[in-house]
Structures are given as C-alpha cells and as structure tokens.
N, C-alpha and C. Protein backbone atom coordinates (compact mmCIF):
# COMPACT_ATOMS: atom_id res chain seq x y z
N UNK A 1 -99.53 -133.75 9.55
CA UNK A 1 -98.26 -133.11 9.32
C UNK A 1 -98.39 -131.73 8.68
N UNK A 2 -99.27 -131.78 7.51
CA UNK A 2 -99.36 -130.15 7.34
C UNK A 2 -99.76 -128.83 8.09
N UNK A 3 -100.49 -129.36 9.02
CA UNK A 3 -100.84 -128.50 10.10
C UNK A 3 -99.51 -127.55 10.68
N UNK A 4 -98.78 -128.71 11.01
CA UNK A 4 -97.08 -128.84 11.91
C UNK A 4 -96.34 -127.74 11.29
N UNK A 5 -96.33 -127.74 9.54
CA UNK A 5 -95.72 -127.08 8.83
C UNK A 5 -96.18 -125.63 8.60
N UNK A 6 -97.34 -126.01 8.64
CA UNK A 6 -98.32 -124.19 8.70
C UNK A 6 -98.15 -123.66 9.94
N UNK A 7 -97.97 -124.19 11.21
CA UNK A 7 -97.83 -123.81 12.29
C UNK A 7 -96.31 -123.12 12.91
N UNK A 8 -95.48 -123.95 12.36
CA UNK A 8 -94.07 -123.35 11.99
C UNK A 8 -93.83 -122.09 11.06
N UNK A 9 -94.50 -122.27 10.47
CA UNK A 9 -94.36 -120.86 9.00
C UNK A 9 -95.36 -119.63 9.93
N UNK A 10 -96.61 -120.02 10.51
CA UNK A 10 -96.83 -118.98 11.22
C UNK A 10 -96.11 -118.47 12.27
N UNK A 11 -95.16 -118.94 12.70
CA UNK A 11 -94.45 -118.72 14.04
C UNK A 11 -93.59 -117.53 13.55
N UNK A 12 -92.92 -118.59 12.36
CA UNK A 12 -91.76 -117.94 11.72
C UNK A 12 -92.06 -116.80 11.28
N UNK A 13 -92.85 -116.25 10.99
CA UNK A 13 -93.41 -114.78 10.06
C UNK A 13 -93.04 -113.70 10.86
N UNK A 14 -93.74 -113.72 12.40
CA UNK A 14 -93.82 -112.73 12.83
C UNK A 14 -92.13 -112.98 13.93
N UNK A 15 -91.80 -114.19 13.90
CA UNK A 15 -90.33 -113.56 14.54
C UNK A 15 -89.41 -112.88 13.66
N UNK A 16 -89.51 -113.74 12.23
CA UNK A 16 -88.29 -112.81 11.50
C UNK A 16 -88.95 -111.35 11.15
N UNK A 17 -90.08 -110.83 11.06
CA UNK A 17 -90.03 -109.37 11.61
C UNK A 17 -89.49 -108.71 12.46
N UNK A 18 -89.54 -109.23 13.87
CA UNK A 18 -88.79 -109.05 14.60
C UNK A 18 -86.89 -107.98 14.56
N UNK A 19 -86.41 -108.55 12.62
CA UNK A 19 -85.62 -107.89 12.32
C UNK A 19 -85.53 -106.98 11.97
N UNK A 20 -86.41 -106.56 11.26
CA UNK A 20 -86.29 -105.41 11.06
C UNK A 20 -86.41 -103.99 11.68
N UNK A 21 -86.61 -104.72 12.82
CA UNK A 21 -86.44 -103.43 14.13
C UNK A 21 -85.07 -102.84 14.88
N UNK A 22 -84.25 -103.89 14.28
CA UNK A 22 -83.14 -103.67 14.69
C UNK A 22 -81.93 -103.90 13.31
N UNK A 23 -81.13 -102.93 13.68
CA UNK A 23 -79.96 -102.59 12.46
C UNK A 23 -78.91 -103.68 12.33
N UNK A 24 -78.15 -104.10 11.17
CA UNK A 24 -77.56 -105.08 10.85
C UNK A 24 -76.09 -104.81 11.74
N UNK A 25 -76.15 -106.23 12.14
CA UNK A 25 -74.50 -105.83 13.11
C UNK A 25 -73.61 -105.52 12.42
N UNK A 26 -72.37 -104.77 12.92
CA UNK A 26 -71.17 -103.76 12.02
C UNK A 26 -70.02 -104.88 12.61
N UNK A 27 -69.55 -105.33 12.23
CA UNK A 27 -68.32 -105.96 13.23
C UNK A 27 -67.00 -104.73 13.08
N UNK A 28 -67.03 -103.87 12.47
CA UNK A 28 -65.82 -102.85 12.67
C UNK A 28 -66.68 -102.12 13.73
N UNK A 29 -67.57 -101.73 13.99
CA UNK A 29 -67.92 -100.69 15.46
C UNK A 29 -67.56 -101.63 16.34
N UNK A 30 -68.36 -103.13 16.41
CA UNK A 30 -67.92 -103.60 17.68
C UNK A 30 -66.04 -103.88 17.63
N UNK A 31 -65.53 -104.32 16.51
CA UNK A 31 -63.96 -104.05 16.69
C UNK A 31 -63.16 -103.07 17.70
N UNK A 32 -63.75 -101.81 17.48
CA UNK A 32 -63.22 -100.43 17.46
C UNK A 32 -63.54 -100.37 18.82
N UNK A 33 -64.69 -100.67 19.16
CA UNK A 33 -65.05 -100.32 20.85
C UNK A 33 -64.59 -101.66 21.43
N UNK A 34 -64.10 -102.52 20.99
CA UNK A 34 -63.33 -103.87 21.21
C UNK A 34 -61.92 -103.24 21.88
N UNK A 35 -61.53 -102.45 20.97
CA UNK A 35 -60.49 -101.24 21.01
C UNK A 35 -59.79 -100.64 21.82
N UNK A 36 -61.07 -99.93 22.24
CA UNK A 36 -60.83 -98.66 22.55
C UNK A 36 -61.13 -98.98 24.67
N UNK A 37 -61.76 -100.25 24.59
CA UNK A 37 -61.92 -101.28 25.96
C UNK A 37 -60.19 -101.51 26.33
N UNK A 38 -59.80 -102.10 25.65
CA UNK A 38 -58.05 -102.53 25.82
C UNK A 38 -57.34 -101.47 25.88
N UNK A 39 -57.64 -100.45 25.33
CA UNK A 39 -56.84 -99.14 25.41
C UNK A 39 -57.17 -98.83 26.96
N UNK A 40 -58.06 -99.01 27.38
CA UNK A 40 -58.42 -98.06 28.96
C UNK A 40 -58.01 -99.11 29.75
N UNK A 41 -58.03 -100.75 29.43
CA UNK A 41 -57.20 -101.55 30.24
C UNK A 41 -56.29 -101.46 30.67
N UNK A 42 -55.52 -101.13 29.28
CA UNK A 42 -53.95 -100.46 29.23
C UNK A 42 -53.48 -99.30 29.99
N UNK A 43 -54.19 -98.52 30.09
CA UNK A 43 -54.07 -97.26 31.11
C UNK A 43 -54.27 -97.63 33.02
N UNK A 44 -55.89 -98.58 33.04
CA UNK A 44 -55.57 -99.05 33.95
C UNK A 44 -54.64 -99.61 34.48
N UNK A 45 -54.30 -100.60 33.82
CA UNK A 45 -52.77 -101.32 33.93
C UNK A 45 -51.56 -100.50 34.78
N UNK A 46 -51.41 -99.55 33.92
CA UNK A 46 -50.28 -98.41 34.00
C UNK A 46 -50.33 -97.84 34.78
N UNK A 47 -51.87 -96.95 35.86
CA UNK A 47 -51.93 -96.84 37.23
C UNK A 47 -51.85 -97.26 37.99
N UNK A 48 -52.25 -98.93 37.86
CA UNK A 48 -51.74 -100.21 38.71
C UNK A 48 -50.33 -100.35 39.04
N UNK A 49 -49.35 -100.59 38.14
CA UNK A 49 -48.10 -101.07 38.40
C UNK A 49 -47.42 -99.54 38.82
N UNK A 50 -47.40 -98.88 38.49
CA UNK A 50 -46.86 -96.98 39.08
C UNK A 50 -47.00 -96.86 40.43
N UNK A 51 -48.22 -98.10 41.23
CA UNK A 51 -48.90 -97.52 42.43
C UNK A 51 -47.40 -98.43 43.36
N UNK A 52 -46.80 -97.68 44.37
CA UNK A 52 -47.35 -96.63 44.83
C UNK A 52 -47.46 -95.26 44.64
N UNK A 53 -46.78 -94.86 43.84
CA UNK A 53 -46.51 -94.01 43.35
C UNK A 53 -47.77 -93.69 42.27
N UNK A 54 -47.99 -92.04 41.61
CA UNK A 54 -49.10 -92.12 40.89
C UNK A 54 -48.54 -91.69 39.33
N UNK A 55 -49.62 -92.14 38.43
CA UNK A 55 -49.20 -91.94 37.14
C UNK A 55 -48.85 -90.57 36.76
N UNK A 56 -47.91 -90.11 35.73
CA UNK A 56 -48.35 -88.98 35.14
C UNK A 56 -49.29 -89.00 33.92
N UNK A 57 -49.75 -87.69 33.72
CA UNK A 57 -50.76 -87.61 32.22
C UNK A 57 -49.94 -88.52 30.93
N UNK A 58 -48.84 -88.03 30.99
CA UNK A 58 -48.10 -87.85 30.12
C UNK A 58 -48.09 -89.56 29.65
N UNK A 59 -48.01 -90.56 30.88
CA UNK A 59 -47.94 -91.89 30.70
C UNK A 59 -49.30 -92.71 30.67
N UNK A 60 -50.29 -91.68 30.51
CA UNK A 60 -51.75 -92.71 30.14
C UNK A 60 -51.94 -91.89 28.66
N UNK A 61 -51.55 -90.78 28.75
CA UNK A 61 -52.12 -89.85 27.25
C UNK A 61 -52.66 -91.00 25.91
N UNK A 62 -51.42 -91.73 25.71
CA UNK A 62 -51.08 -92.81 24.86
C UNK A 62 -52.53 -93.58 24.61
N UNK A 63 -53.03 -94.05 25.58
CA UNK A 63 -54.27 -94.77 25.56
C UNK A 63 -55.22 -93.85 25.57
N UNK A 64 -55.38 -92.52 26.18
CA UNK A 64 -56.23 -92.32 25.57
C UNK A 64 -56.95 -91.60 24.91
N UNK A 65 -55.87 -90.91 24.01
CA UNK A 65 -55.98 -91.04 22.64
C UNK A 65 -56.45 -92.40 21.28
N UNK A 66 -55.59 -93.02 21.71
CA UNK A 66 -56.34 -94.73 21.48
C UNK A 66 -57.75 -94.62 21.47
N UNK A 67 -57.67 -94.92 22.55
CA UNK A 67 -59.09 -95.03 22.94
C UNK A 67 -60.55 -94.24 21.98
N UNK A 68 -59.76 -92.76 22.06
CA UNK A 68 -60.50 -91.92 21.80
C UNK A 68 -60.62 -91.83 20.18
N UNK A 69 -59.60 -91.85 19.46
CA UNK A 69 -59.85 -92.34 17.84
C UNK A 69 -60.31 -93.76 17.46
N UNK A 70 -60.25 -94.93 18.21
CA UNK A 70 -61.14 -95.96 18.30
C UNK A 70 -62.49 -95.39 18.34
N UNK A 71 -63.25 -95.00 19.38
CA UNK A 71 -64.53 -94.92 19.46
C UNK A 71 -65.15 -93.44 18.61
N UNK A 72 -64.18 -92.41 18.36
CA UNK A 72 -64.06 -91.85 17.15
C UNK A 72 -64.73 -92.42 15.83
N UNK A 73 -63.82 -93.43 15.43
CA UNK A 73 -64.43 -94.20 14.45
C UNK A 73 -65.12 -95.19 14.12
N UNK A 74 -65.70 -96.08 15.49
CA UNK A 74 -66.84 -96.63 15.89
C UNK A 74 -68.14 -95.75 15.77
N UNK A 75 -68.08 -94.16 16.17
CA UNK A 75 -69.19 -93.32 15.87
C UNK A 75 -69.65 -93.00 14.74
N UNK A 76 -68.21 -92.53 13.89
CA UNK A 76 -68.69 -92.46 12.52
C UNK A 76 -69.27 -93.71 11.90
N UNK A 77 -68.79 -94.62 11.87
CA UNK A 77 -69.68 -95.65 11.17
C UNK A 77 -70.96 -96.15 11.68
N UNK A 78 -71.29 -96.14 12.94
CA UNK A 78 -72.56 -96.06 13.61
C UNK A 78 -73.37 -94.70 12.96
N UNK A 79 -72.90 -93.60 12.97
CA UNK A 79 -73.55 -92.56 12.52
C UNK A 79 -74.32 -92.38 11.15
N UNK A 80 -72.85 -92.91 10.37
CA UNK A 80 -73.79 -93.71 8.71
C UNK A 80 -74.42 -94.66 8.52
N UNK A 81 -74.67 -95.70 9.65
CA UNK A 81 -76.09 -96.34 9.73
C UNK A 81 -76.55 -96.17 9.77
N UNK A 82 -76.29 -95.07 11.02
CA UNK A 82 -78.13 -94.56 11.19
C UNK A 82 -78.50 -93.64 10.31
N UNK A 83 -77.99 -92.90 9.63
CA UNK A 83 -78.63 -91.82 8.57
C UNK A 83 -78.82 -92.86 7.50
N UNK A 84 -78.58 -94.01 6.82
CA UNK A 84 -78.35 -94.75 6.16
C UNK A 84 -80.12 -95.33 6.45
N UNK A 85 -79.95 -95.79 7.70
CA UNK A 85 -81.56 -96.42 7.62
C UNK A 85 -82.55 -95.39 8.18
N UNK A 86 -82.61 -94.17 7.58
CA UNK A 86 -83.31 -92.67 8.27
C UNK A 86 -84.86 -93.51 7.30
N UNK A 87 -86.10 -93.38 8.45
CA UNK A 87 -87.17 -93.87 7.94
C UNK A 87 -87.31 -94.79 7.58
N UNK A 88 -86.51 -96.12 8.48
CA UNK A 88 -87.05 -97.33 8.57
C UNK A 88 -87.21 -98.06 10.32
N UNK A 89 -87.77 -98.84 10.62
CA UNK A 89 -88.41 -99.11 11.52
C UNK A 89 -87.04 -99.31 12.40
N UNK A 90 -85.72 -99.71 11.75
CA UNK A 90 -84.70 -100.02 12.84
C UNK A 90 -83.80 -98.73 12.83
N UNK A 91 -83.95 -97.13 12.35
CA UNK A 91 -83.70 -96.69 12.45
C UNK A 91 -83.48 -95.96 14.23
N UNK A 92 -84.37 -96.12 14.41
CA UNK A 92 -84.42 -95.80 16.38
C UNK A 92 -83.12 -96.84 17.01
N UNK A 93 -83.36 -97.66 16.56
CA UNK A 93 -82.25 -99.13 17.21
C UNK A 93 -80.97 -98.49 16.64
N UNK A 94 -80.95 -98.08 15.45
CA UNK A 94 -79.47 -97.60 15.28
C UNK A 94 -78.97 -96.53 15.66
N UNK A 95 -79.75 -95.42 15.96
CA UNK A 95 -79.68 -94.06 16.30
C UNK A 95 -78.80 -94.34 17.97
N UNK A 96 -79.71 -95.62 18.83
CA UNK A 96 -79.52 -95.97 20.15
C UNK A 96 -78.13 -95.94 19.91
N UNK A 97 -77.57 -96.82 19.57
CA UNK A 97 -76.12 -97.26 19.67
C UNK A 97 -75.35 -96.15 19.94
N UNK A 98 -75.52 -95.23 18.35
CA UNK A 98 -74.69 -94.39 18.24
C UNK A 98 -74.77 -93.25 19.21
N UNK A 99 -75.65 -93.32 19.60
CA UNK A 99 -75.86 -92.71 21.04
C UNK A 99 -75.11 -92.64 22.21
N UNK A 100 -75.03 -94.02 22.48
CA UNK A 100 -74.28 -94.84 23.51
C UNK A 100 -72.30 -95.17 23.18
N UNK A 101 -72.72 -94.79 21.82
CA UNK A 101 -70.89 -94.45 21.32
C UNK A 101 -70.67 -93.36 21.76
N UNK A 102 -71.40 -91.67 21.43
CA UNK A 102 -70.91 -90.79 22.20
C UNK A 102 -71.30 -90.35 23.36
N UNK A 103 -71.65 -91.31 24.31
CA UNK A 103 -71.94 -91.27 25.67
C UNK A 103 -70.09 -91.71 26.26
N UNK A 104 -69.59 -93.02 25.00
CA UNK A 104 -68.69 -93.40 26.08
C UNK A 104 -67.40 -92.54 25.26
N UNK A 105 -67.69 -91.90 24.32
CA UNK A 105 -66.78 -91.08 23.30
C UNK A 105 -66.78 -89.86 24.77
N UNK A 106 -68.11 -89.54 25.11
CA UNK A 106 -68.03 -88.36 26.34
C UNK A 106 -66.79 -88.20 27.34
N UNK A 107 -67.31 -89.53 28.05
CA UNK A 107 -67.01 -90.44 29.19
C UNK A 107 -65.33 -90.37 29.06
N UNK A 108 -64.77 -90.86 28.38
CA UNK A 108 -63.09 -91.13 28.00
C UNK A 108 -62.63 -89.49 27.92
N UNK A 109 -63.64 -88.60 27.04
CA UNK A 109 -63.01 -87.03 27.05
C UNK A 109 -62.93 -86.55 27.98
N UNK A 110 -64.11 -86.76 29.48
CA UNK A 110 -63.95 -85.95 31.17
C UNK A 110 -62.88 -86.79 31.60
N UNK A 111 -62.74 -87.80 30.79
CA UNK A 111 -61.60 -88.48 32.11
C UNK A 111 -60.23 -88.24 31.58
N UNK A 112 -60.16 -87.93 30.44
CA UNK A 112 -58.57 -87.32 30.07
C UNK A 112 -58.85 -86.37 30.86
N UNK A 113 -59.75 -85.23 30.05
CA UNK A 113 -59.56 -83.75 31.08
C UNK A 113 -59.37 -83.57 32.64
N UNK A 114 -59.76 -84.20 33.24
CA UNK A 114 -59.57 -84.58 34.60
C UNK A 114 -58.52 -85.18 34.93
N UNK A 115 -57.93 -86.19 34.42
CA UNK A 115 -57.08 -86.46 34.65
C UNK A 115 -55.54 -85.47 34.24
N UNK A 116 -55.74 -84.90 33.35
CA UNK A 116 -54.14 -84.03 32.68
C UNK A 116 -55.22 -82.82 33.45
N UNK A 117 -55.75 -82.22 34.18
CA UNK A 117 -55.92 -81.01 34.86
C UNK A 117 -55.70 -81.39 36.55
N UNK A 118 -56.03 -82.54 36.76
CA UNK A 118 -55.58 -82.87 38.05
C UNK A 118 -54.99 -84.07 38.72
N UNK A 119 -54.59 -84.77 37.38
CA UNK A 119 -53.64 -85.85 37.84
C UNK A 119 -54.41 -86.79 38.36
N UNK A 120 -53.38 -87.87 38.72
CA UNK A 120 -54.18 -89.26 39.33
C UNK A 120 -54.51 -89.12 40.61
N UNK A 121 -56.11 -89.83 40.77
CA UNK A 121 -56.50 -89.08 41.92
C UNK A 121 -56.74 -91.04 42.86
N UNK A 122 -56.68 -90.62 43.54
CA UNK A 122 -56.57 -91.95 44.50
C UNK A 122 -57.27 -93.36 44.23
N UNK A 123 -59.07 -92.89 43.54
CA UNK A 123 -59.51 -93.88 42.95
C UNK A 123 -59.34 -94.08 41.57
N UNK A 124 -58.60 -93.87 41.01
CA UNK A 124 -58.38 -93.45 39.16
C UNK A 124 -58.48 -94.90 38.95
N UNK A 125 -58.47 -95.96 39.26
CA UNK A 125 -58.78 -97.37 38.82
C UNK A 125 -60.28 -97.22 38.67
N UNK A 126 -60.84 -97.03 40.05
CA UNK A 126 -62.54 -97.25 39.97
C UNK A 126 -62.84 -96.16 38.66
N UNK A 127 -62.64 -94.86 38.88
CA UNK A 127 -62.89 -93.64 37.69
C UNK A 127 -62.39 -94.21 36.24
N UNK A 128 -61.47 -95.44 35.82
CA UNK A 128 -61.67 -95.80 34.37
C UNK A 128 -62.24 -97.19 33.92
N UNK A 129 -62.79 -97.68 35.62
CA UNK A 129 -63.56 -98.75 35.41
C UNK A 129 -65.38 -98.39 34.88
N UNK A 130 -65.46 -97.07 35.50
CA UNK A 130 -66.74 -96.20 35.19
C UNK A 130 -66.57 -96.16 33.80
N UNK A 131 -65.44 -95.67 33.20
CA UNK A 131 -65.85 -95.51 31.95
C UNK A 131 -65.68 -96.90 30.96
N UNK A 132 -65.09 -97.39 31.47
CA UNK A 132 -65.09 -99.10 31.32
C UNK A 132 -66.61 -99.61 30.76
N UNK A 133 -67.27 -99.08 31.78
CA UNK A 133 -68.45 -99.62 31.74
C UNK A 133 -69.40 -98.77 31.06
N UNK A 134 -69.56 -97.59 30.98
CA UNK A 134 -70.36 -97.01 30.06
C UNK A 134 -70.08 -97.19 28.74
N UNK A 135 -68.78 -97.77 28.09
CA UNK A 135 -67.95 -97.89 26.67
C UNK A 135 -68.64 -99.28 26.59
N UNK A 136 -68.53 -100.06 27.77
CA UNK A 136 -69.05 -101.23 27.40
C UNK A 136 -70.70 -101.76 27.11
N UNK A 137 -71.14 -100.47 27.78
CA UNK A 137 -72.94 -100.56 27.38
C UNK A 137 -72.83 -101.43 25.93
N UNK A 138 -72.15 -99.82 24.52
CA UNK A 138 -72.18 -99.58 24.00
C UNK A 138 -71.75 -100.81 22.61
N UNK A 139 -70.78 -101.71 23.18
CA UNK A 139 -70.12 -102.66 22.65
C UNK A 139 -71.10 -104.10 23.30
N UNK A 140 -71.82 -103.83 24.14
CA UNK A 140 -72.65 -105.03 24.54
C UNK A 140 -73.40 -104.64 23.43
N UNK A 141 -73.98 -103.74 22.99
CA UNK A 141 -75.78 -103.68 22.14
C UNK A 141 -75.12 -104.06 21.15
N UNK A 142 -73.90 -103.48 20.10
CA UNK A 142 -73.49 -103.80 19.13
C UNK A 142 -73.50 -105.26 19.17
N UNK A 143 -72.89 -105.24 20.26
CA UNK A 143 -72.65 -107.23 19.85
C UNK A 143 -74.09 -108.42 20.10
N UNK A 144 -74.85 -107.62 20.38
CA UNK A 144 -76.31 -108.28 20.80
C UNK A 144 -76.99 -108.68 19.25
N UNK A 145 -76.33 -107.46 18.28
CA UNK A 145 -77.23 -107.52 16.89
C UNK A 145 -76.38 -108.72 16.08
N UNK A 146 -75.51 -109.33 16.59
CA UNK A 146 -75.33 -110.76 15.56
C UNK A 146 -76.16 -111.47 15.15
C-alpha cells in the first residue's frame, strides 16, 4: 500500500504544476463576454425579424454599444491580470486571453463601422455570426481556466 500512496503523490506533483501555467479564472471577464455574446444575439435577432426589409444603424447601435462596453470591461480586468502576474510562468496564458478580448473588442468595432457606413448588407447575419465567433474564442479560454 505505501508504494500506491507514493505513486499517487508522485503523479500529483507534477500535475498540480501544471497550474501555474495558467491564470486564475475571473468569472466577471467570462460574465462580461457572457454579455457582450447576447448583446450581438440581440442585434442578430433584430436583422432577423426586420428581414424582409433591412435594419437601420440606428436599431442595432443599442447592442452594440452593449456589446462593446461589456468586452470593454472584460479587457480591463483581463489586462490587470496580466500586468498583475508580469514575471510569472502564467503570465503568457494571461496576456493570451486578453489578447483574444481585443481581437473580439476589434471585431464588434469593424462591424459597427461597417455597418452605420454602409448599412445592412445582405449577409449581416453570417458577418455577426463571425464576430460571434471570434468573441467566443475568447469566452471559451476564459471558461477553460475553472
């Protein structure tokens, strides 16, 4: 039996290292990009039921703005993690995220601008499912670190 127990404790050593490579989960970032997902639903939504007819700016603005002060403040607090763990081994893992926050912080800003400079354009469902999905990278990794 002691073998069993030394053999377990060796296992165990080098997985719970394993943590410290990666940054402690935030549940307000993943909230916020929880968020800022329903906000672009919501817009989808709103191009959906308008069709046939197409949306104006004026009637998605709402979301996304939403959207955009959601993942706004999903960045900042990702951002003080990562300066927070500057020169530790899960510092790279946290830097990632916040990365991938203003990838989809990007993503939501070309698609307002595009959208209030040229209106709804025929695929505007698929174009906020794109950003759907790059926002959602971002809220998958967060939620991976539970």
């Amino acid at each position: 039996m002691p073998k069993r127990h030394l053999s377990l404790l060796i296992l165990a050593i080098p997985l719970s290292g394993c943590s410290i490579f990666a940054p402690v989960y935030n549940e307000a970032v993943y909230t916020k990009l929880d968020g800022a997902h329903s906000s672009l639903t919501k817009m989808e939504t709103t191009v959906e039921t308008k069709a046939p007819q197409r949306a104006r700016y004026r009637d998605v603005e709402p979301y996304y703005i939403e959207a955009l002060a959601m993942v706004k403040d999903a960045g900042d607090i990702a951002g003080r993690r990562t300066a927070y763990l500057q020169g530790k081994p899960s510092a790279r893992a946290a830097q990632l995220v916040a990365d991938n926050i203003e990838r989809c912080r990007q993503a939501i800003e070309a698609s307002r601008a595009r959208f209030e400079a040229k209106g709804q354009l025929a695929n505007e469902t698929d174009n906020i499912t794109i950003v759907q999905n790059t926002c959602g990278i971002a809220r998958t990794i967060e939620g991976s670190l539970k």
